[in-house]
Protein backbone atom coordinates (compact mmCIF):
# COMPACT_ATOMS: atom_id res chain seq x y z
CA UNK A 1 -17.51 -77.99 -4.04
CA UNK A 2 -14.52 -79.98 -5.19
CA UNK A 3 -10.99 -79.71 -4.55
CA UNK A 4 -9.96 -78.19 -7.30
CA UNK A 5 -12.94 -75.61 -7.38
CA UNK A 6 -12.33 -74.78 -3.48
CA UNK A 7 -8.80 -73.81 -4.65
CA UNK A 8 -10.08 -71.59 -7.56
CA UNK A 9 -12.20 -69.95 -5.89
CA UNK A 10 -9.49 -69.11 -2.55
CA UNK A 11 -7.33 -67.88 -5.60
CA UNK A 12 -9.79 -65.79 -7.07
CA UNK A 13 -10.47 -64.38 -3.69
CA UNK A 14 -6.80 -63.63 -3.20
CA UNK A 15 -6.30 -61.78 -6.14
CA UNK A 16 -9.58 -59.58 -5.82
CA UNK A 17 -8.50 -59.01 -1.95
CA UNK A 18 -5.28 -57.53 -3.74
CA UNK A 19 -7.12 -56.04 -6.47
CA UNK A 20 -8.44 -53.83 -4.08
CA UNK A 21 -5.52 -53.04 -2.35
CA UNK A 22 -3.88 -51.51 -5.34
CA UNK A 23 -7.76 -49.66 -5.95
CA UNK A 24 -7.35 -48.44 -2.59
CA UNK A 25 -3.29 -47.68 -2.82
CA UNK A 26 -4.19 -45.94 -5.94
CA UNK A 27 -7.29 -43.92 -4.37
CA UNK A 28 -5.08 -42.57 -1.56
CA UNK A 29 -2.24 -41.19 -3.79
CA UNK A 30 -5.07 -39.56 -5.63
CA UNK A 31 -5.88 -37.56 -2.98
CA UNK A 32 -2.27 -36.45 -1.56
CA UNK A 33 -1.78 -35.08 -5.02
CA UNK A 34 -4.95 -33.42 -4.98
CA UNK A 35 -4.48 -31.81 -1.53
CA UNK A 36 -1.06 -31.61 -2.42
CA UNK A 37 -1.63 -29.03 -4.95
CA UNK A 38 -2.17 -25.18 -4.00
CA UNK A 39 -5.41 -23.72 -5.27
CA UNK A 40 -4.70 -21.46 -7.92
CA UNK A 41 -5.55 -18.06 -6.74
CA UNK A 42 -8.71 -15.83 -8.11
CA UNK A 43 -6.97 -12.99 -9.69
CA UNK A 44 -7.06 -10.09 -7.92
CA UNK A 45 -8.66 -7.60 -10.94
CA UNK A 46 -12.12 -8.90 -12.57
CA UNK A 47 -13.17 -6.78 -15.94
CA UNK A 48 -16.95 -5.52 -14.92
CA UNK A 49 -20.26 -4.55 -17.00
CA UNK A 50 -21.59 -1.97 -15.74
CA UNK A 51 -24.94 -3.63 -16.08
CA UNK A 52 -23.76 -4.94 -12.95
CA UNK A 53 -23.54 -2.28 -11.01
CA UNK A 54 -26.54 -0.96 -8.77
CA UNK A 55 -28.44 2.66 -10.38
CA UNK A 56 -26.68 4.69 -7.86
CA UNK A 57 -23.23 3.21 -8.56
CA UNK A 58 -22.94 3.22 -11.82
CA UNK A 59 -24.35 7.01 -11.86
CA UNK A 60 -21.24 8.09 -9.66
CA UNK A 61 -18.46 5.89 -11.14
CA UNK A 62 -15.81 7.75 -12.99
CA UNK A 63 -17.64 11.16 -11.78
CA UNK A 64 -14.75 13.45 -10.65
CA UNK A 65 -15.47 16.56 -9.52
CA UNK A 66 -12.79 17.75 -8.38
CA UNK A 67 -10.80 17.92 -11.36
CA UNK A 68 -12.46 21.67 -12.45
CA UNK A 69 -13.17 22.42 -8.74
CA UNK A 70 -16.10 22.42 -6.20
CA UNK A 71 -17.59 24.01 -3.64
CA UNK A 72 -16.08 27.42 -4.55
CA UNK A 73 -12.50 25.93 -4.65
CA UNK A 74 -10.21 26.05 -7.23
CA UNK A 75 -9.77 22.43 -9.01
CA UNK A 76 -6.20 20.59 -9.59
CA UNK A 77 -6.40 19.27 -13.12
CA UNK A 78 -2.69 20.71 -13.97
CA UNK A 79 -2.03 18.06 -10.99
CA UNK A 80 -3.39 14.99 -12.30
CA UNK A 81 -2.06 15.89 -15.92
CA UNK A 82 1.57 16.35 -14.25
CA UNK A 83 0.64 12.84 -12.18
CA UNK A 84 -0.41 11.37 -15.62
CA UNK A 85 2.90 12.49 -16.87
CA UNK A 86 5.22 10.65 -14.24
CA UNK A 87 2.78 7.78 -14.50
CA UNK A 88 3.74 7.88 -18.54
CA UNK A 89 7.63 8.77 -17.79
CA UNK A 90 7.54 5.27 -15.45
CA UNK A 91 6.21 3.02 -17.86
CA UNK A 92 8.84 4.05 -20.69
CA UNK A 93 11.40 2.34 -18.30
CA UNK A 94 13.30 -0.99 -18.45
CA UNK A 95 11.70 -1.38 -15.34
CA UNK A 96 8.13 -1.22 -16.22
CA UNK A 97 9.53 -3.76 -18.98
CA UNK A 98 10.28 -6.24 -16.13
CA UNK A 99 7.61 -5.93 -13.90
CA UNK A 100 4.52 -5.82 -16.40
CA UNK A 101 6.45 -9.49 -17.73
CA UNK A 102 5.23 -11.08 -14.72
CA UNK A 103 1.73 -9.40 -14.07
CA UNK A 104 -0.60 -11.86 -13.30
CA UNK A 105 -3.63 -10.62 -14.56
CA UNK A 106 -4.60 -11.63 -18.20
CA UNK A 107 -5.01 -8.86 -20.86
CA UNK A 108 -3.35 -6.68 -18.50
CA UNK A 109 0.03 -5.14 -20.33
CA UNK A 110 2.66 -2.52 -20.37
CA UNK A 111 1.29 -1.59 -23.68
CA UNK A 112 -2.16 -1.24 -22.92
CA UNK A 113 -2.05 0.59 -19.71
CA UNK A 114 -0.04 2.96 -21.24
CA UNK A 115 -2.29 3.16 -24.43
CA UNK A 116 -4.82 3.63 -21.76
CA UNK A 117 -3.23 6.50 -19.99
CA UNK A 118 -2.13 8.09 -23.55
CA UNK A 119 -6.19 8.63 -24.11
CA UNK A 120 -7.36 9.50 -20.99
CA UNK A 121 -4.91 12.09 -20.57
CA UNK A 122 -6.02 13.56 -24.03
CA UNK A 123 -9.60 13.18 -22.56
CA UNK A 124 -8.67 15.38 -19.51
CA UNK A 125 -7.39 18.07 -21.52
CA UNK A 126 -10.45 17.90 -24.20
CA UNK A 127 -13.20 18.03 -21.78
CA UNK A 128 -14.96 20.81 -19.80
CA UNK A 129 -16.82 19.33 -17.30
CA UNK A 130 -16.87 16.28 -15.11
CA UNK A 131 -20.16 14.80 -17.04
CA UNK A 132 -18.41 15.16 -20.18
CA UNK A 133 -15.26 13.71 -18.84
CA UNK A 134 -17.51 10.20 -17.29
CA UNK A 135 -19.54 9.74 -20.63
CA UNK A 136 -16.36 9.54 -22.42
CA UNK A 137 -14.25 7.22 -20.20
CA UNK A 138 -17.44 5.19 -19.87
CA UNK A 139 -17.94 4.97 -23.65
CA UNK A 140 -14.38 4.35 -24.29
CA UNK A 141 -13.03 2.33 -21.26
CA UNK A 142 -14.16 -0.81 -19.48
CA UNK A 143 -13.15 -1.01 -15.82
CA UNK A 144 -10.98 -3.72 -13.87
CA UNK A 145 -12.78 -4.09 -10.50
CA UNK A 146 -10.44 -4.93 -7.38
CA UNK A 147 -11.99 -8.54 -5.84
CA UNK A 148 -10.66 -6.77 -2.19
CA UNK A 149 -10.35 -8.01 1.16
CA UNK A 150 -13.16 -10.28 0.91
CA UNK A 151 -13.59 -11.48 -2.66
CA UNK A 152 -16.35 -8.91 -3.06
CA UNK A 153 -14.84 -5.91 -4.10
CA UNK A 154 -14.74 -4.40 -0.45
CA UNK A 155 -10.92 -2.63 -0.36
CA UNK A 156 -9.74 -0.49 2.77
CA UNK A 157 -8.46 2.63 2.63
CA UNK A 158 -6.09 4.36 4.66
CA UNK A 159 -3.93 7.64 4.10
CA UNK A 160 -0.50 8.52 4.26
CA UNK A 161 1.91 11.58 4.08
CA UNK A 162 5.41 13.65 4.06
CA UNK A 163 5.97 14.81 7.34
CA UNK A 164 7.76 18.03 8.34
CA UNK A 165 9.96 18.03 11.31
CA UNK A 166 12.35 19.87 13.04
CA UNK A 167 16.01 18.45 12.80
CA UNK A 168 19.68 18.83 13.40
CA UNK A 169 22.49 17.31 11.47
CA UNK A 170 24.53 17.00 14.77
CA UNK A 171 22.85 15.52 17.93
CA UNK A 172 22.60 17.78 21.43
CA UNK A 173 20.39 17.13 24.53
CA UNK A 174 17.53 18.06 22.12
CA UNK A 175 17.60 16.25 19.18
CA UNK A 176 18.25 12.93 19.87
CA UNK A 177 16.77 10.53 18.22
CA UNK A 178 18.35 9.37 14.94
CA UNK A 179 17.28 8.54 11.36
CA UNK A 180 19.70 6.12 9.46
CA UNK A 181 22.05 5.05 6.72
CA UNK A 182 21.85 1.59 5.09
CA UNK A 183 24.35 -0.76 6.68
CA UNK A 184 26.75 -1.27 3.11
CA UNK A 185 27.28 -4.64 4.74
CA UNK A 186 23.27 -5.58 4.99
CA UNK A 187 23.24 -7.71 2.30
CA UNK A 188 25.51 -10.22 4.87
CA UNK A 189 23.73 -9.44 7.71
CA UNK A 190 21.64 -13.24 8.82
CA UNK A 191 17.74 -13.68 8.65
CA UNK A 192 15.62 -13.09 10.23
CA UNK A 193 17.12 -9.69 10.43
CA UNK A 194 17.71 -7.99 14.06
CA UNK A 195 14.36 -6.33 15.01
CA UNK A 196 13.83 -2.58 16.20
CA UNK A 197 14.12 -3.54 19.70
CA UNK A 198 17.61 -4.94 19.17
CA UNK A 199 18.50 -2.68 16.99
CA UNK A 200 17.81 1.00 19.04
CA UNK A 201 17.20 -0.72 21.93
CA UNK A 202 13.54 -0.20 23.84
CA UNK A 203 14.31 3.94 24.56
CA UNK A 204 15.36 4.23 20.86
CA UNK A 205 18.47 5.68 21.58
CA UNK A 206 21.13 2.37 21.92
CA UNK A 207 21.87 1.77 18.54
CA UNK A 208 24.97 3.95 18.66
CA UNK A 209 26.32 0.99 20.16
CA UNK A 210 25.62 -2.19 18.19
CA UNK A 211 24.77 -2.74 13.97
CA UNK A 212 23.86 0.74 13.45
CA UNK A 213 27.30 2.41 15.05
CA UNK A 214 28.12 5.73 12.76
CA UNK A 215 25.20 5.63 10.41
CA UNK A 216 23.34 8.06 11.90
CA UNK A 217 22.25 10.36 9.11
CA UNK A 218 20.22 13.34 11.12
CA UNK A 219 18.14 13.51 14.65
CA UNK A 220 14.89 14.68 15.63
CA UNK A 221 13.70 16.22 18.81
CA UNK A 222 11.28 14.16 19.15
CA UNK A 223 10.82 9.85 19.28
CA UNK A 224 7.38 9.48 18.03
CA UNK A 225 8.23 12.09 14.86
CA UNK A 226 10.96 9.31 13.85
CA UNK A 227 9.05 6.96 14.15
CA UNK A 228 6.44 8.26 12.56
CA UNK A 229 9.08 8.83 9.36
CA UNK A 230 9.81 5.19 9.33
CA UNK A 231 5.70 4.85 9.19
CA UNK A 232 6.02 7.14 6.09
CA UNK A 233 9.33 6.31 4.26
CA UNK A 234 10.02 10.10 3.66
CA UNK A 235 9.87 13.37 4.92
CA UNK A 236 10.97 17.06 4.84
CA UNK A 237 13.13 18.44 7.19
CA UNK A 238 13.60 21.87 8.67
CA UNK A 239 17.40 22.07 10.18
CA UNK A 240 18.63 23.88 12.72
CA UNK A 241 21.51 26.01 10.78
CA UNK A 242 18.29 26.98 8.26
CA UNK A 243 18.49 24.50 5.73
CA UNK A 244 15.90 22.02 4.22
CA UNK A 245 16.55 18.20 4.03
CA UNK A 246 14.42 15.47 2.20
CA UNK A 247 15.09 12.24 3.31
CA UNK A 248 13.62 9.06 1.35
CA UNK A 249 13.13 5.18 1.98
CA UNK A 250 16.61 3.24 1.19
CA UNK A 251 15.94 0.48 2.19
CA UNK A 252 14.14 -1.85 5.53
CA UNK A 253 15.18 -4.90 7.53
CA UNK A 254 13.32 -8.49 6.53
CA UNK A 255 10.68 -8.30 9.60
CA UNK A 256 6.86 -7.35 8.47
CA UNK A 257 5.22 -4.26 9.61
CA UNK A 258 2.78 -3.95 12.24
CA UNK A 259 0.57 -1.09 13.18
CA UNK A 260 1.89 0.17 16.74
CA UNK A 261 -2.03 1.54 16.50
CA UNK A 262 -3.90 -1.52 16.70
CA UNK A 263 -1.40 -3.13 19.10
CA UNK A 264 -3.26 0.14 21.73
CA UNK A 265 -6.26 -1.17 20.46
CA UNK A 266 -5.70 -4.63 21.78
CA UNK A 267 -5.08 -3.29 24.94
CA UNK A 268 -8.24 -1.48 25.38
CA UNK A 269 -6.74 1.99 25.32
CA UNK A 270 -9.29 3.29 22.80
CA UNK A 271 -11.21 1.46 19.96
CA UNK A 272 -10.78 0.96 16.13
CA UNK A 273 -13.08 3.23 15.66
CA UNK A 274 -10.85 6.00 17.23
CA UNK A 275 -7.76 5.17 15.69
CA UNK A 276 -6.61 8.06 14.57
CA UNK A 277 -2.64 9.69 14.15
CA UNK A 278 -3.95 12.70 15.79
CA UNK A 279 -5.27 10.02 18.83
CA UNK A 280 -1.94 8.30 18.62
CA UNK A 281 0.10 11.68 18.83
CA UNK A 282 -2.32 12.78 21.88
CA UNK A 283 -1.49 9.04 23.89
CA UNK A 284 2.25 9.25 23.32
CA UNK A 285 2.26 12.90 24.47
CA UNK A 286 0.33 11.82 27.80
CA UNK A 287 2.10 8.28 28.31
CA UNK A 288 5.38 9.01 26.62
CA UNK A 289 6.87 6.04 28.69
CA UNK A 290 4.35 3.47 26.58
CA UNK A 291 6.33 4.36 23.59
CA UNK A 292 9.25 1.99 25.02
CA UNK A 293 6.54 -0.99 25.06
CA UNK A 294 4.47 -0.07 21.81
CA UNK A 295 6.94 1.09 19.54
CA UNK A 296 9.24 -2.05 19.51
CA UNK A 297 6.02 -4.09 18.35
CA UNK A 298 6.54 -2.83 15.17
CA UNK A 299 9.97 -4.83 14.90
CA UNK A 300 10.28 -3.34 10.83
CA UNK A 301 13.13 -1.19 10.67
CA UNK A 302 13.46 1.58 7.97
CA UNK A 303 16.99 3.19 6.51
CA UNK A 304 17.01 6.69 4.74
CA UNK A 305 19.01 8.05 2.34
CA UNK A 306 19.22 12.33 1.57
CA UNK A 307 17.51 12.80 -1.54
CA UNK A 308 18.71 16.22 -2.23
CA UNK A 309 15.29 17.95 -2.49
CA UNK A 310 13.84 15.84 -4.43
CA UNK A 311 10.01 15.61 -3.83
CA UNK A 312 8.21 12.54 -2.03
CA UNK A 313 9.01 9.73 -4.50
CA UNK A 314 7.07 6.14 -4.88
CA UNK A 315 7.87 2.87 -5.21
CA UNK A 316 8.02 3.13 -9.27
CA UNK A 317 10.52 5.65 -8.92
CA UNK A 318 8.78 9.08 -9.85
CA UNK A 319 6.94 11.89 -7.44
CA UNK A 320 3.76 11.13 -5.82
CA UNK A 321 0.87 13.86 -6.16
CA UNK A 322 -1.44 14.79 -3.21
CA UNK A 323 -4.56 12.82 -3.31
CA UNK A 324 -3.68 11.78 -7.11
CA UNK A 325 -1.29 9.34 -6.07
CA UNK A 326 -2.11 5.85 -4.27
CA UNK A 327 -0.22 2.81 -2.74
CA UNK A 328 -0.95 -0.89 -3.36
CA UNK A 329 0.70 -4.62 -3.29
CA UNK A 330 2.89 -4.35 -6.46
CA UNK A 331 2.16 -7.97 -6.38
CA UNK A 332 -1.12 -7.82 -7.12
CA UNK A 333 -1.76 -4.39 -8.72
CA UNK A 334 -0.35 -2.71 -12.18
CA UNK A 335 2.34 -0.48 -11.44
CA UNK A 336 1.46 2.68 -12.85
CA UNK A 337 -1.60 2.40 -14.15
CA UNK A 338 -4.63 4.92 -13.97
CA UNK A 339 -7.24 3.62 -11.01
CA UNK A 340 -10.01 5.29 -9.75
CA UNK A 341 -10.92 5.07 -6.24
CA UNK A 342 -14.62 5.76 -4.63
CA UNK A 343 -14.46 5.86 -0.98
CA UNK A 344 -14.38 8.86 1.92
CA UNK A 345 -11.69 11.17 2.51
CA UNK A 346 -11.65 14.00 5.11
CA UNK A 347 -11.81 17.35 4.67
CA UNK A 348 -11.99 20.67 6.89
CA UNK A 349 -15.28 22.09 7.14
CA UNK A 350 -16.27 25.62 7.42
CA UNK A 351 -15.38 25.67 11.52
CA UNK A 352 -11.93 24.21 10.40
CA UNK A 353 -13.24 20.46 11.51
CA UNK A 354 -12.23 17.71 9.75
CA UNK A 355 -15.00 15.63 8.24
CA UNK A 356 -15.42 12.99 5.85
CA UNK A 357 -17.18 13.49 2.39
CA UNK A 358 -17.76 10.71 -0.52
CA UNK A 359 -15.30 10.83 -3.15
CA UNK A 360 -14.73 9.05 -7.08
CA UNK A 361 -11.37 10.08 -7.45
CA UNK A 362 -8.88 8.87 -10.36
CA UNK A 363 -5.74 8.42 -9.03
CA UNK A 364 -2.73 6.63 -10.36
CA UNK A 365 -0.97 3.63 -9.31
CA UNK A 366 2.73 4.77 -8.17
CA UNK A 367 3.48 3.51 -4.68
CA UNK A 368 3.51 1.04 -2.51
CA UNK A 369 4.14 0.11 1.35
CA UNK A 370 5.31 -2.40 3.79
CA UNK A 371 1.67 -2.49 5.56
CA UNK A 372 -0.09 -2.45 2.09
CA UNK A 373 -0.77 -5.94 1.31
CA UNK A 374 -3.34 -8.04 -0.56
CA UNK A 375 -6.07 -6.80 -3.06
CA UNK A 376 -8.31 -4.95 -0.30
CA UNK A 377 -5.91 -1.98 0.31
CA UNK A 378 -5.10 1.13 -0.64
CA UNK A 379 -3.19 4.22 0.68
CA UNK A 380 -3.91 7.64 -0.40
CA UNK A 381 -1.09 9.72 -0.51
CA UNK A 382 -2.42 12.91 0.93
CA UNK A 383 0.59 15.61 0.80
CA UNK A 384 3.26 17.39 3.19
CA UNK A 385 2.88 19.04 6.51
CA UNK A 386 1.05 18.98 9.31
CA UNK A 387 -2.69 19.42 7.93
CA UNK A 388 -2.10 16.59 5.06
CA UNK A 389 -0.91 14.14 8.67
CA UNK A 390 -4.12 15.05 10.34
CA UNK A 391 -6.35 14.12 7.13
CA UNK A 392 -4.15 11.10 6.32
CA UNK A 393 -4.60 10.24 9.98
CA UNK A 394 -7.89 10.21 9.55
CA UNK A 395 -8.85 8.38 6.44
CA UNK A 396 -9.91 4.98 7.89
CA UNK A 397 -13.04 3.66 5.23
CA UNK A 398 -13.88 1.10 2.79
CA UNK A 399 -14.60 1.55 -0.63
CA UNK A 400 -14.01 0.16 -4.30
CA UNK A 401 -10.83 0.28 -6.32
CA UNK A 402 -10.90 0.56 -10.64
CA UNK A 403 -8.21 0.31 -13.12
CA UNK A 404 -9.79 1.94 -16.10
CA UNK A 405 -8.64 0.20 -19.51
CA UNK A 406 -9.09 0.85 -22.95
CA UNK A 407 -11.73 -1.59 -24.48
């Protein structure tokens, strides 16, 4: 090789060693950008044939039965036509405006959910059976299946309720514990936001002394009870001079809920598959000095406001109905809307035991909670008192979650 070749070729071999520098350089960028960018999320409702659903599934879908009444008891279709009508009332607001302009999933809108509603409501009054009822919404609706917990359609259910307590709107060596104002200056106050130990300290009864200093707005006799109000976000109480007070959510601090429940579970005091409000009221009773360790693990703390009578309210503003009304993640799920819900719910048998029976249920969409997150839950709102605790206690299943929509 001569001279001048030698020096051609060291040249060549300089610019292809750079050549695939750059490639390389180039190659590398390539894949921070792809990592870089977040994966855009499945949406959480998926339109269904129901081709697709097995013999026995599709037979039961959009079968309510307890619309007319079963089992020798009277049905509660004036209730789900006075649901329908709160449901209609919501999405006639500004508000329904705003939050249906930012619903992420496609051909889902203000205008058709409340088209939707509109029809099925006329269906409800037109029918006479729940057959008749089914082949119509089937005919005329197609459904919007939740994906769930697990991309599969599997969502979990849970129950909730308005409790009914005994309360005073002055505090005495027996009521004690308080329920509160919002702080006016909240909006001020630094996050992360002080949690529920440091707020009422670990006996629940310190708070008089720090943030929450002349807020108090009534006290109960009892420290689980509020709690179990800030588990609920509402509840009707019986006062001591005779009177009746609602009180509703007003507002919480920035810290996530967490299920004072599960935290037992952890530590082996029962299972998951005892978890129950009626188990959780029967531990505090026996170990009411655990309630200063497993009550502070829930570090979300709720405010109340009086509402003046006003019946248990959801998130969308209006009342919620027993066992017509659910909670989801307003995130993910259209406010308002009509769903339809087939899962288990409890109810007492002949010897006054609760027990759990298979239910298609349409409900509507009107609430929403600080434990209710993602596509794969749902909370049932079951009522007030003591007997709609004890079945909303109880409600601890999976099942599958509709939005029926006008084809």
């Amino acid at each position: 090789m001569n001279k001048e070749n030698y020096q051609l070729s060291r040249k060549d071999w300089k610019l292809s060693k750079i050549f695939r520098y750059q490639l390389l350089a180039i190659a590398c960028c390539v894949l921070a950008i792809a990592f870089s960018v977040p994966a855009v999320a499945a949406p959480p409702l998926q339109p269904i044939s129901l081709n697709q659903l097995q013999a026995g599934e599709s037979d039961d879908l959009a079968f309510d039965s307890q619309i007319w009444g079963e089992n020798g008891k009277p049905g509660d279709r004036e209730l789900l036509l006075k649901s329908i009508d709160n449901s209609l009332r919501y999405l006639n607001t500004s508000a329904a405006a705003t939050a249906y302009s930012r619903y992420p999933v496609a051909g889902v809108t203000r205008d058709r959910v409340r088209r939707s509603l509109d029809r099925f409501r006329q269906l409800v009054v037109s029918s006479t059976t729940p057959a008749q009822l089914q082949e119509s919404v089937k005919r005329e609706f197609v459904f919007y299946k939740s994906t769930g917990k697990d991309g599969k359609g599997t969502v979990a259910f849970t129950g909730y309720f308005e409790p009914t307590y005994a309360a005073s709107r002055t505090p005495n060596s027996e009521y004690r514990y308080p329920l509160y104002r919002m702080p006016p200056n909240m909006a001020s106050w630094p996050k992360p936001h002080p949690t529920r130990l440091q707020l009422e300290g670990e006996d629940a009864l310190q708070a008089s002394k720090g943030l929450l200093r002349g807020l108090e707005l009534v006290w109960l006799r009892d420290r689980f009870q509020a709690f179990l109000v800030h588990v609920q976000g509402s509840a009707r109480l019986q006062l001591t001079d005779g009177s009746v007070m609602t009180v509703g959510f007003a507002g919480k601090t920035s810290h996530s809920y967490t299920g004072v429940g599960r935290e037992l579970v952890k530590d082996g005091k029962f299972t998951l598959e005892e978890l129950n409000l009626p188990k959780l009221r029967e531990y505090f009773t026996n170990f009411p000095a655990d309630m200063n360790k497993y009550l502070p693990k829930n570090e979300s703390f709720v405010f109340f406001r009086d509402t003046n009578g006003v019946p248990a309210t959801g998130s969308i503003g209006v009342p919620v109905t027993a066992e017509r009304s659910i909670a989801t993640d307003k995130a993910l799920m259209p406010p308002g809307a009509l769903a339809l819900i087939s899962t288990k719910l409890p109810y007492p048998n002949a010897a006054g035991q609760l027990e759990q029976n298979a239910v298609n249920r349409y409900v509507l969409d009107q609430d929403t909670g600080g434990a209710i997150k993602g596509a794969g839950r749902v909370d049932v709102f079951m009522g007030t008192g003591d007997l709609a605790g004890d079945r909303a206690g109880f409600i601890n299943s999976t099942g599958e979650l509709y939005y029926p929509l006008l084809k």
